[in-house]
Protein backbone atom coordinates (compact mmCIF):
# COMPACT_ATOMS: atom_id res chain seq x y z
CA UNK A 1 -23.78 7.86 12.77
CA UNK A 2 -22.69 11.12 15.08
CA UNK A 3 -24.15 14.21 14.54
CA UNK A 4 -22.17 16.54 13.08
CA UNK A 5 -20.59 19.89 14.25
CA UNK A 6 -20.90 22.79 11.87
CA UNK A 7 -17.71 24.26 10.60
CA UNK A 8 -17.32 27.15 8.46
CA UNK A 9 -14.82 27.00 5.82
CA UNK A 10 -12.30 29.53 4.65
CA UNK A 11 -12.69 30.70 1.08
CA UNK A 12 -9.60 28.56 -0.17
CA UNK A 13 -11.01 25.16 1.99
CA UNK A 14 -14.43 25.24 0.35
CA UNK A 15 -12.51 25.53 -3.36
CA UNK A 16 -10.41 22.61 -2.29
CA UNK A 17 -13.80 20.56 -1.42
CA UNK A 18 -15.04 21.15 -4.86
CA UNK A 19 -12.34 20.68 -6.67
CA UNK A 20 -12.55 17.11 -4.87
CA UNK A 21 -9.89 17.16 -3.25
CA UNK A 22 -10.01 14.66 -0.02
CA UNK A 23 -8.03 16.77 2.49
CA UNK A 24 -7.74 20.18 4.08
CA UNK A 25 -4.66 21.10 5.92
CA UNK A 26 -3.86 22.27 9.05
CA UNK A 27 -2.73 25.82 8.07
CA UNK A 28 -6.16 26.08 5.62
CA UNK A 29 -7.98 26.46 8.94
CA UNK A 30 -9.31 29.04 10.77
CA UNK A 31 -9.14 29.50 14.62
CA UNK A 32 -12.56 28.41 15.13
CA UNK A 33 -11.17 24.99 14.88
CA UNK A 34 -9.55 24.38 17.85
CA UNK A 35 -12.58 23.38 19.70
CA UNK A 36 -13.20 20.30 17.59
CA UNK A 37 -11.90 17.17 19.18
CA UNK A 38 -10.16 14.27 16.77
CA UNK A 39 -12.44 12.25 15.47
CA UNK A 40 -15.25 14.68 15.34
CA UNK A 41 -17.99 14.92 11.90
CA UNK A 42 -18.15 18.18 10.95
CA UNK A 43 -20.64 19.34 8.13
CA UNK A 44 -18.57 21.95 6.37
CA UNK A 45 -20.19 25.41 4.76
CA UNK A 46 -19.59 28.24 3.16
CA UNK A 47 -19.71 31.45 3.93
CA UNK A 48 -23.59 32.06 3.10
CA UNK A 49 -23.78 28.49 5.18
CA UNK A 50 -24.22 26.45 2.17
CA UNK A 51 -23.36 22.68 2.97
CA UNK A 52 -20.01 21.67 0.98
CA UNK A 53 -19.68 18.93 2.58
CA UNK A 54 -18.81 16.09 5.37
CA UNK A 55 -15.73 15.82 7.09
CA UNK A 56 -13.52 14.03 9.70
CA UNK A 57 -11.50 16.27 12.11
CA UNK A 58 -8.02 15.25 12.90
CA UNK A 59 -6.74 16.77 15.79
CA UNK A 60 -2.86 16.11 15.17
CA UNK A 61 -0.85 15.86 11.88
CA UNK A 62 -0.90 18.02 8.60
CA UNK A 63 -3.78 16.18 6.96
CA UNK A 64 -6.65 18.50 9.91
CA UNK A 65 -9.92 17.24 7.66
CA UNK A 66 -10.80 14.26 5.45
CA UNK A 67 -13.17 15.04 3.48
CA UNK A 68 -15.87 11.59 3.89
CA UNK A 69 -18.75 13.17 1.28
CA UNK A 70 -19.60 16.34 -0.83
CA UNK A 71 -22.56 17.89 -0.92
CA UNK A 72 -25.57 18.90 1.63
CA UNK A 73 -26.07 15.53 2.57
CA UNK A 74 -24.44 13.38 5.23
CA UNK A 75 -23.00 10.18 4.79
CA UNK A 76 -25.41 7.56 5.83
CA UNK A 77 -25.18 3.65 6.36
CA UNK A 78 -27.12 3.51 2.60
CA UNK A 79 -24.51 6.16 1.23
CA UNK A 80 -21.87 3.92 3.09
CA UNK A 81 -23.44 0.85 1.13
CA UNK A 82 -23.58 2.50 -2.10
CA UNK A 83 -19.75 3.26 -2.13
CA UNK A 84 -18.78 -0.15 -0.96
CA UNK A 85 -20.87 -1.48 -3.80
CA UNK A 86 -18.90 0.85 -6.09
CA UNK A 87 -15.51 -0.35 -5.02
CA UNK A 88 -16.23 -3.89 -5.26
CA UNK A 89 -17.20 -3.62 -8.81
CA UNK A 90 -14.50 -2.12 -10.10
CA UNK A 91 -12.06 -5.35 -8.26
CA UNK A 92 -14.28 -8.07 -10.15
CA UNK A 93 -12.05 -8.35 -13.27
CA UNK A 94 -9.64 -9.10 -10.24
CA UNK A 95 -11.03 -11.82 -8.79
CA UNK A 96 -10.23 -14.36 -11.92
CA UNK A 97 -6.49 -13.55 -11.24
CA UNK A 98 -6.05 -13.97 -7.40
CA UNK A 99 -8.21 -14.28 -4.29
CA UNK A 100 -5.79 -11.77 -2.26
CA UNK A 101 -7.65 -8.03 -2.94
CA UNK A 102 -7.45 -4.91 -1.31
CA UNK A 103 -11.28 -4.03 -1.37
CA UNK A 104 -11.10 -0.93 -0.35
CA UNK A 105 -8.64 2.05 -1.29
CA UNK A 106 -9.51 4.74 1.55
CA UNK A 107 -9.54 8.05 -0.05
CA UNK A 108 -9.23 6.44 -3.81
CA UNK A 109 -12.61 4.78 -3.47
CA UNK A 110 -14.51 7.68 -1.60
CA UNK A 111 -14.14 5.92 1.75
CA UNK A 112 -12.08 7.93 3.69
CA UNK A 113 -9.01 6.33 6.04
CA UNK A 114 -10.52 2.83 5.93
CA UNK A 115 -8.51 -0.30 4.03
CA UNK A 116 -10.31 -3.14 3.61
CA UNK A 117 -7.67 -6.33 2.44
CA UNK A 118 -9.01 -9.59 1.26
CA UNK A 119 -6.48 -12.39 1.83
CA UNK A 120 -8.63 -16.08 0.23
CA UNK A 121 -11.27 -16.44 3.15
CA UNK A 122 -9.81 -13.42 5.84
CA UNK A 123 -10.58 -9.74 5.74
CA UNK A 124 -8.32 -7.27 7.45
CA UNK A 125 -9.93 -4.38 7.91
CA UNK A 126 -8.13 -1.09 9.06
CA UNK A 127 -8.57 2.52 10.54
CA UNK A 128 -6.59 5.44 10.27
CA UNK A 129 -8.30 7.75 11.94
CA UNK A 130 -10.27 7.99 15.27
CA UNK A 131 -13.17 9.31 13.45
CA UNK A 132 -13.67 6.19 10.65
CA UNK A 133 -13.65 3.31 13.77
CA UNK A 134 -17.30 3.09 13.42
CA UNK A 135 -17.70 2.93 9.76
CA UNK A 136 -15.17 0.25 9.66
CA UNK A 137 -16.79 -1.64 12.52
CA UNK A 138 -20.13 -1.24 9.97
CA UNK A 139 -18.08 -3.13 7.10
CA UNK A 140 -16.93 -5.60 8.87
CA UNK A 141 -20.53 -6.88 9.75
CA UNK A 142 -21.46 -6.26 6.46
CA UNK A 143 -18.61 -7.39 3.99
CA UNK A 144 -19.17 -11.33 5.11
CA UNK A 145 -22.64 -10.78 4.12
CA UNK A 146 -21.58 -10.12 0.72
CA UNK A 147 -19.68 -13.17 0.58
CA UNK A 148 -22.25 -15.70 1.35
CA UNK A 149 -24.29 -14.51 -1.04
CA UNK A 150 -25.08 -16.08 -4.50
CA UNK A 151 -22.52 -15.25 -7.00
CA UNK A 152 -24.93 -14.85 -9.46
CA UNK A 153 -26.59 -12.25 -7.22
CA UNK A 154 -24.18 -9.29 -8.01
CA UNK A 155 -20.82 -11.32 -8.28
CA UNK A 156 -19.48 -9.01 -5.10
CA UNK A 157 -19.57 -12.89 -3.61
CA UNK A 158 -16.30 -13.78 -5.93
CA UNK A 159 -14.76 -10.85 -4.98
CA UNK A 160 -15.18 -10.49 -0.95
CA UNK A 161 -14.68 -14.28 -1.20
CA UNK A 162 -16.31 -16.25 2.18
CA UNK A 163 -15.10 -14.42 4.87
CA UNK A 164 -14.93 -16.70 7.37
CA UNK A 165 -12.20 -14.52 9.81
CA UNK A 166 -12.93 -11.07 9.95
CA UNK A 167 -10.17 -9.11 11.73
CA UNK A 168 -10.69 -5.17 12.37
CA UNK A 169 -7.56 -2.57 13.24
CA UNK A 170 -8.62 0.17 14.93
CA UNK A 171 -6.62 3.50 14.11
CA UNK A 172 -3.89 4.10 15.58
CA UNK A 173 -3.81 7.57 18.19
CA UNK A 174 -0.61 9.27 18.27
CA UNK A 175 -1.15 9.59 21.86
CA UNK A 176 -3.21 7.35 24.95
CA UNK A 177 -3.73 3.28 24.17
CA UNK A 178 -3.18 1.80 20.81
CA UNK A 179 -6.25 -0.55 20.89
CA UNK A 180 -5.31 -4.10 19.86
CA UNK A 181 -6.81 -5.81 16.96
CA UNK A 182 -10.02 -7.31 17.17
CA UNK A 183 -11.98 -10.38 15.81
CA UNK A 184 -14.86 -9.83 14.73
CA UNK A 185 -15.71 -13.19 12.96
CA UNK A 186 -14.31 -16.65 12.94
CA UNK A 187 -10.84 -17.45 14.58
CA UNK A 188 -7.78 -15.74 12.19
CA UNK A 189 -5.38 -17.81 11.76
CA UNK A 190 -1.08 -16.62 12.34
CA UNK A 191 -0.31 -17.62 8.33
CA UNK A 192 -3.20 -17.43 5.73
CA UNK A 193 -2.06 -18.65 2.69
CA UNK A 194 -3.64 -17.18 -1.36
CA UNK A 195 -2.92 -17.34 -4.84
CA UNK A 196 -2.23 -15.08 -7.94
CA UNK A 197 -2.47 -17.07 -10.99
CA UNK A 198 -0.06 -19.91 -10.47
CA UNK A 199 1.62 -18.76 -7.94
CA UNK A 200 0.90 -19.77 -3.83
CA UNK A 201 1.95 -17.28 -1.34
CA UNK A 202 1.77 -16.61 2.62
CA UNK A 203 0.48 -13.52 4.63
CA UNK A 204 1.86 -13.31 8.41
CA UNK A 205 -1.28 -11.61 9.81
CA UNK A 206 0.08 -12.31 13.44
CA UNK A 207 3.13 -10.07 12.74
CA UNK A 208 2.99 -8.69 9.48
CA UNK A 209 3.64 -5.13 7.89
CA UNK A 210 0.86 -3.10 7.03
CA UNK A 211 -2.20 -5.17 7.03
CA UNK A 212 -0.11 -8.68 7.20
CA UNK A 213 1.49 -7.95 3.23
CA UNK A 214 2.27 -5.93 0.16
CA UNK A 215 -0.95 -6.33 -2.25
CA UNK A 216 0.35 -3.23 -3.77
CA UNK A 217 3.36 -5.73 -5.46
CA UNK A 218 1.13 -7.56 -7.01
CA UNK A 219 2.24 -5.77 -10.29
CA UNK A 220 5.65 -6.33 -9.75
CA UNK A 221 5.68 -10.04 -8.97
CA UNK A 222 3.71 -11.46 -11.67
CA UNK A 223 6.29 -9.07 -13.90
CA UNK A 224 9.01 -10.99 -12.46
CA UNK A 225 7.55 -14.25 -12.62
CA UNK A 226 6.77 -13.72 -16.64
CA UNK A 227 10.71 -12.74 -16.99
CA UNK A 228 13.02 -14.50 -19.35
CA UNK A 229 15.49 -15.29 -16.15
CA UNK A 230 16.60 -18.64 -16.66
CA UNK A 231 19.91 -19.03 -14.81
CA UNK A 232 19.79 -15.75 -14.02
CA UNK A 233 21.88 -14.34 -10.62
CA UNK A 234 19.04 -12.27 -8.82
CA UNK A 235 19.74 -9.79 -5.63
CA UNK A 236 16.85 -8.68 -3.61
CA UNK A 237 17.35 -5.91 -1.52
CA UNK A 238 14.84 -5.58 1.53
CA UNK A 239 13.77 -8.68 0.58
CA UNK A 240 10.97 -8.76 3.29
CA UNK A 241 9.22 -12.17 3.29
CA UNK A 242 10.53 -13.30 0.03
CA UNK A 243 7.71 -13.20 -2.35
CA UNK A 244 9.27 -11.31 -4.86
CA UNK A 245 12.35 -14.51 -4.40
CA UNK A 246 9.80 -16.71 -5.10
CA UNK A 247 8.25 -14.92 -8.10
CA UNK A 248 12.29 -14.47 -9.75
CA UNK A 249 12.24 -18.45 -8.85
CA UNK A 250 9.21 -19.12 -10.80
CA UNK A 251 11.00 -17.16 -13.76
CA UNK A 252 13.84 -19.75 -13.28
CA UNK A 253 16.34 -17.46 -11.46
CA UNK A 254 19.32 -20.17 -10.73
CA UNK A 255 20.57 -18.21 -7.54
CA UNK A 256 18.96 -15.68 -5.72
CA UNK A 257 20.43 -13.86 -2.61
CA UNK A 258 17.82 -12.04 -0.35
CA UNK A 259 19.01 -9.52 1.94
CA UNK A 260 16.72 -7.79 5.08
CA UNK A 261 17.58 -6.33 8.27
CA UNK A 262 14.77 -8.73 10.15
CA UNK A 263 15.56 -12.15 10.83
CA UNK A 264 11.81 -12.82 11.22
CA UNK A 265 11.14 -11.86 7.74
CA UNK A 266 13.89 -13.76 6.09
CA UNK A 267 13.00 -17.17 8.20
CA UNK A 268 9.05 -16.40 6.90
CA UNK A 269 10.42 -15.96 3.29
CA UNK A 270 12.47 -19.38 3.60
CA UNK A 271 9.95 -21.49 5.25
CA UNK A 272 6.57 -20.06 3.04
CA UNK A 273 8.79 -18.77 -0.52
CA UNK A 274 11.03 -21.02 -1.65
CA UNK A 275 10.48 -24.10 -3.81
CA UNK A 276 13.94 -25.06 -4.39
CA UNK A 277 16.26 -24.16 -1.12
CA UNK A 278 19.21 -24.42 -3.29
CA UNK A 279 18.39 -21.63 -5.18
CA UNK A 280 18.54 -19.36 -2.33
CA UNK A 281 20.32 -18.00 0.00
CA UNK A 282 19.27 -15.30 2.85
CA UNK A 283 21.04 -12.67 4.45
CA UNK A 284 20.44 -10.98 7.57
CA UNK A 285 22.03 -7.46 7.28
CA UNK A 286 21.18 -3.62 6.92
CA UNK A 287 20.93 -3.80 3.09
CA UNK A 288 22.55 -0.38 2.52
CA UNK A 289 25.52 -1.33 4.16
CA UNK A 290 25.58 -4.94 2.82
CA UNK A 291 25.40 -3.62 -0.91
CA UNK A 292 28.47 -1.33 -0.28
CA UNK A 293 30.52 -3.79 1.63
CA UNK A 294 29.88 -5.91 -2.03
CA UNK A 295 33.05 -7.56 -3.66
CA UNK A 296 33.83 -5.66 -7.03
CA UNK A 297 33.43 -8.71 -8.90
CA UNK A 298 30.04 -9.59 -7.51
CA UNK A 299 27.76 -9.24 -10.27
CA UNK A 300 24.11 -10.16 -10.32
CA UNK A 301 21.65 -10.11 -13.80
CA UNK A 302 19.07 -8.36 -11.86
CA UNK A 303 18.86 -6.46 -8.98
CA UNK A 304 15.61 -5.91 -7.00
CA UNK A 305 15.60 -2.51 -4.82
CA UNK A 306 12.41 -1.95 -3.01
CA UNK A 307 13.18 -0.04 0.30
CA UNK A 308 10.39 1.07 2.74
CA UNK A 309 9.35 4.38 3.11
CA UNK A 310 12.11 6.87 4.10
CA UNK A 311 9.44 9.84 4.78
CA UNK A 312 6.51 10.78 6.25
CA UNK A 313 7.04 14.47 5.82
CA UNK A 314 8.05 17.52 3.03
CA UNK A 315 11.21 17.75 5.55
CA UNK A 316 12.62 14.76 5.24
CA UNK A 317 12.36 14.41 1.40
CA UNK A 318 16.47 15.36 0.90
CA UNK A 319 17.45 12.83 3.11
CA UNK A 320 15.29 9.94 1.72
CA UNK A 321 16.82 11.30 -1.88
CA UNK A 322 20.38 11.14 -0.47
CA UNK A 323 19.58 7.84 0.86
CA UNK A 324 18.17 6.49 -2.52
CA UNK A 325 21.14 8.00 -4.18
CA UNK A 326 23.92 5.95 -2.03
CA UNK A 327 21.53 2.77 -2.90
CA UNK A 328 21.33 3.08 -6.63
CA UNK A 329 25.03 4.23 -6.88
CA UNK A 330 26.44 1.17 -5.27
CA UNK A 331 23.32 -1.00 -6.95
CA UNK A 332 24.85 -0.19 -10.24
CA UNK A 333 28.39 -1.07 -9.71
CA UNK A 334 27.18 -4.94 -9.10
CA UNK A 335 24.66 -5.02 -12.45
CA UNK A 336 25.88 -7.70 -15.19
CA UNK A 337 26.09 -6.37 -18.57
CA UNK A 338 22.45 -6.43 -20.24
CA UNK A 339 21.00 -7.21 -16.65
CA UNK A 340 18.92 -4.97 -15.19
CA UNK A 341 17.51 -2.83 -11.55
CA UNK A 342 14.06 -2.93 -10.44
CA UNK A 343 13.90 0.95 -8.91
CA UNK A 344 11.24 1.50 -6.53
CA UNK A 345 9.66 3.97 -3.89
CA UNK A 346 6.83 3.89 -2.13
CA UNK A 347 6.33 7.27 -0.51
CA UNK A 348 4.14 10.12 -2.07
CA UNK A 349 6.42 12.87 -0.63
CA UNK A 350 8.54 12.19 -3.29
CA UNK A 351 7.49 12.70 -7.06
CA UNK A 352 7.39 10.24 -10.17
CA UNK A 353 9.40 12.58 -11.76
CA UNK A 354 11.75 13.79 -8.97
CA UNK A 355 12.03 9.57 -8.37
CA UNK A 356 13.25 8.76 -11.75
CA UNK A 357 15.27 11.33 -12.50
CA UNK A 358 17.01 10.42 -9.16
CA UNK A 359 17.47 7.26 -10.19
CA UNK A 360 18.80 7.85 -13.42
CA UNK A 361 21.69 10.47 -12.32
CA UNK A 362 22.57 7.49 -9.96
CA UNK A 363 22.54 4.68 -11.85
CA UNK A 364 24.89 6.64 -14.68
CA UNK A 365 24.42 6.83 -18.48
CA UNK A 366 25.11 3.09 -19.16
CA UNK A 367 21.44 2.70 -17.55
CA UNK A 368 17.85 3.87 -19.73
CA UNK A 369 14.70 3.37 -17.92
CA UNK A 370 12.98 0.05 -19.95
CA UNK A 371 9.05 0.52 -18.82
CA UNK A 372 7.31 1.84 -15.76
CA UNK A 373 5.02 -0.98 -13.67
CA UNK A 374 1.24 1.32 -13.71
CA UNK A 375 -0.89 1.00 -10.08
CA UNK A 376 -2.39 -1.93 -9.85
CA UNK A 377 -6.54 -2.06 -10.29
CA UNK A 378 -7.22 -2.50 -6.47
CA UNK A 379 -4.94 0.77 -5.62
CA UNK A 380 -6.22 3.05 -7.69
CA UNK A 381 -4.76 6.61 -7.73
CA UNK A 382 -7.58 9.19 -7.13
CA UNK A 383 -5.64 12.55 -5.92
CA UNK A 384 -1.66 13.84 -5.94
CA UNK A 385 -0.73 12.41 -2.40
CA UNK A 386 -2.48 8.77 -3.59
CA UNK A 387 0.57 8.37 -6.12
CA UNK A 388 3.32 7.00 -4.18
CA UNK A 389 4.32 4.05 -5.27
CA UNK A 390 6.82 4.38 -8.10
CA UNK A 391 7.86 0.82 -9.91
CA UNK A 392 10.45 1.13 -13.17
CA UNK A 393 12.28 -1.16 -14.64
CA UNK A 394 15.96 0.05 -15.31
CA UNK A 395 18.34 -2.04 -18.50
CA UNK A 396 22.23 -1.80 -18.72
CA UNK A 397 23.97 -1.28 -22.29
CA UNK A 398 25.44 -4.62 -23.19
């Protein structure tokens, strides 16, 4: 591990530290700071230089420290050990349902900027900052370990799974070379394919988003696939690679149109998510405009909205509201009597209750909000800024 650069916190930093809060921002700084380079470990006192705690310095962006541990003492290979133990128990109940697990929640499971996916005998494990590149590189040599060994040992064996392909993203700088994924065991292949209960799906790891899929879904498909949607008419907006098509399938949707702007996606979706092809039917378009250029008569018993982030910062939070106000609006006008939206958002810029209440002014007063999905087990929400995906399940008056 680097040695770490001393750093003496303002009054307000070192009450954020102990209040457990993961990150310090830029304008909580003092001056001092500019000398640190991203990337850097800084040990983090007070003013009577009392040890608070460990951090990473980022040298661009709002987020200027994460915090990695509290306390005098630094964070060590066994204090790196200890926390992945910690995370892997708490995904064990897990590990009955599916074999595709995010291990590791960054900031949620006390190990800053570092996701660790499982997807059935492949790890993907990521970096999002300069500063965590070594610790991942550390879990990657040790997470296969874990998997070989007896189940009976500790049962973290059912929950890494084998790891046969370990693949490690390093973070991405905002400026200089991206570096490229790595292998670090076995040979990854393009498509890996896992289960969640009785359902089979497929993870593009050659070209997928985030760290090849959506784990955080997990919630909302097997919802879908325990639906009562027997010849139901389904619409899925941003419809991605289809696995939420396949879950409405598995529910016995009798037609199910899914729309996305990427052609790649949709041909993914319709070779790996469809058991019946006459079910479905995919539609390469922008989905905001394809929802507004919508016959009046078009109706559909369910429609599926799930748009990617619109923000990444405080600025651009009336926009992304504007934008989910022109999708629900037009979403609404296509809803069968008694059928119903599936609302969500996925950015923590915007708040639960800001979200729904969005929703709700846009759907109009023929809409009430049925149930909200919770985070699923291997996301857990630890801090504000961790809550950002929002998953509700909207019912029109008959």
């Amino acid at each position: 591990m680097p040695r770490p650069r001393r750093y003496q916190l303002r009054k307000e930093a070192v009450a954020i530290v102990e209040r457990g809060h993961p990150w310090i921002f830029r304008e909580q700084l003092s001056s001092a700071a500019h000398v640190f380079a991203g990337g850097d470990l800084l040990r983090l006192v007070d003013g009577t230089n009392r040890v608070v705690g460990h951090g990473i310095y980022e040298a661009e962006g709002a987020i200027a420290i994460r915090i990695v541990r509290r306390g005098p003492d630094a964070p060590d290979a066994a204090w790196l050990r200890d926390r992945l133990a910690a995370s892997l128990a708490r995904r064990r109940p897990l590990a009955a349902r599916t074999d595709a697990i995010r291990l590791v929640h960054g900031e949620s499971d006390d190990l800053p900027a570092i996701v660790v996916d499982r997807f059935a005998d492949t790890l993907v494990i990521s970096s999002y900052s300069a500063g965590t590149d070594a610790r991942a590189r550390y879990l990657a040599r040790l997470l296969p370990s874990l998997g070989a060994a007896p189940t009976g040992a500790d049962g973290d064996a059912s929950v890494v799974g084998p790891a046969t392909h370990v693949v490690l993203r390093p973070a991405h700088r905002r400026r200089g070379v991206v570096e490229a994924p790595r292998v670090m065991r076995g040979e990854p292949p393009a498509i890996v394919r896992f289960r969640e209960d009785d359902l089979d799906y497929a993870v593009d790891l050659a070209g997928g988003q985030k760290t090849g899929t959506y784990l955080d879904l997990r919630g909302l498909r097997r919802e879908l696939a325990e639906m009562a949607l027997g010849g139901a008419r389904v619409l899925n907006l941003f419809a991605y690679s289809g696995m939420l098509g396949l879950a409405a399938e598995r529910a016995g949707a009798a037609a199910i149109v899914q729309v996305d702007a990427s052609e790649r996606a949709l041909a993914f979706a319709a070779a790996h998510h469809v058991r019946d092809p006459a079910r479905h039917r995919f539609v390469v378009a922008d989905a905001f405009a394809w929802i507004e250029a919508l016959a009046p008569g078009e109706h559909f018993d369910l429609i599926i909205v799930d748009p990617p982030s619109m923000t990444s910062k405080k600025a651009q939070v009336p926009n992304a509201l504007a934008a989910y106000r022109r999708l629900y609006r037009a979403a609404a006008a296509h809803v069968a009597p008694g059928g119903a939206v599936v609302a969500a958002c996925c950015t923590s810029r915007i708040e639960r209750p800001v979200f729904h209440r969005t929703v709700r002014e846009s759907l109009g007063p023929t809409f009430t909000r049925e149930r909200e999905l919770p985070p699923e087990a291997d996301h857990p929400v630890a801090f504000p800024q961790a809550d950002y995906l929002k998953i509700a399940l909207w019912r029109r008056a008959t």
